[in-house]
Protein backbone atom coordinates (compact mmCIF):
# COMPACT_ATOMS: atom_id res chain seq x y z
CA UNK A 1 -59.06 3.89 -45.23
CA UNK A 2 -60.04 5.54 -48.74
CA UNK A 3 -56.38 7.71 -48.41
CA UNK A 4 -54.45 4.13 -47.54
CA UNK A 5 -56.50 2.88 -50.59
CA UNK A 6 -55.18 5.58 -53.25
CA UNK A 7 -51.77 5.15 -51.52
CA UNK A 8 -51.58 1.63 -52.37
CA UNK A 9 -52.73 2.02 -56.22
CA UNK A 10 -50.54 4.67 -56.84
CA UNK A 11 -47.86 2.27 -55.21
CA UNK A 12 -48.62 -0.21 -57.36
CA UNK A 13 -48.79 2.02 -60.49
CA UNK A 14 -45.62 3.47 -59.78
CA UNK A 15 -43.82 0.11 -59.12
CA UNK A 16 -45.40 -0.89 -62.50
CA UNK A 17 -43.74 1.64 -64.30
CA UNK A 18 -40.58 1.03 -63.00
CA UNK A 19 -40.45 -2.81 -63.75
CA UNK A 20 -41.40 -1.77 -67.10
CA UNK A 21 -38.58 0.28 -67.90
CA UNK A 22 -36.41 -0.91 -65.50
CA UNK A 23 -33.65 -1.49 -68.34
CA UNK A 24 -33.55 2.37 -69.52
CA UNK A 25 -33.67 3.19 -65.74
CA UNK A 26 -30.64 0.93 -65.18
CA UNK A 27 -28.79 2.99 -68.44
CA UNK A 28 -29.18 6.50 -67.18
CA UNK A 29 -28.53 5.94 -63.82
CA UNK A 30 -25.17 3.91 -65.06
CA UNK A 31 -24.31 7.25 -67.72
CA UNK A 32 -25.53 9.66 -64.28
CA UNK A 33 -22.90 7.65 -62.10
CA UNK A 34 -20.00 8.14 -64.37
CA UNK A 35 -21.06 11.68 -66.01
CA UNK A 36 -22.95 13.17 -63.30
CA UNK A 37 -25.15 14.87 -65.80
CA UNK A 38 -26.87 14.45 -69.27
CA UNK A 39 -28.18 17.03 -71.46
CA UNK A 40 -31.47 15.96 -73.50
CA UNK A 41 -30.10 14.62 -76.49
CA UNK A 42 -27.87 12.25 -74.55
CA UNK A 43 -30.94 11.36 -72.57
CA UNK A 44 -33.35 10.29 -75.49
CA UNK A 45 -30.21 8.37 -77.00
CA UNK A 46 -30.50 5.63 -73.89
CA UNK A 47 -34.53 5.82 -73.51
CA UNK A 48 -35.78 7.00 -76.81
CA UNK A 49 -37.72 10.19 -77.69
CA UNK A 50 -40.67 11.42 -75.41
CA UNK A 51 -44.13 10.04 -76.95
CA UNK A 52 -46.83 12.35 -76.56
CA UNK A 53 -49.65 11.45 -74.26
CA UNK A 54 -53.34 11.91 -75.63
CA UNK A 55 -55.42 13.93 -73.48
């Protein structure tokens, strides 16, 4: 029960994340279909540069 429980939030988190961003999600996979590949640079160009997470 507790296991199906953490499942289901990290479900939910995850399915979060992806509505959130869906729009970048939809670039790369668009630049990935016709490139096959993308070096960094190209990558922050569609979703921006990676923000630093406080710990």
């Amino acid at each position: 029960q507790e296991i199906k429980k953490i499942i289901d939030t990290a479900y939910k988190q995850a399915s979060s994340i992806i509505q959130e961003h869906r729009e970048k999600l939809d670039a790369v996979a668009g630049e990935l279909i016709k490139r096959e590949s993308l070096d960094q640079e190209e990558f922050e160009k569609i979703v921006g540069k990676k923000q630093k997470l406080n710990s």
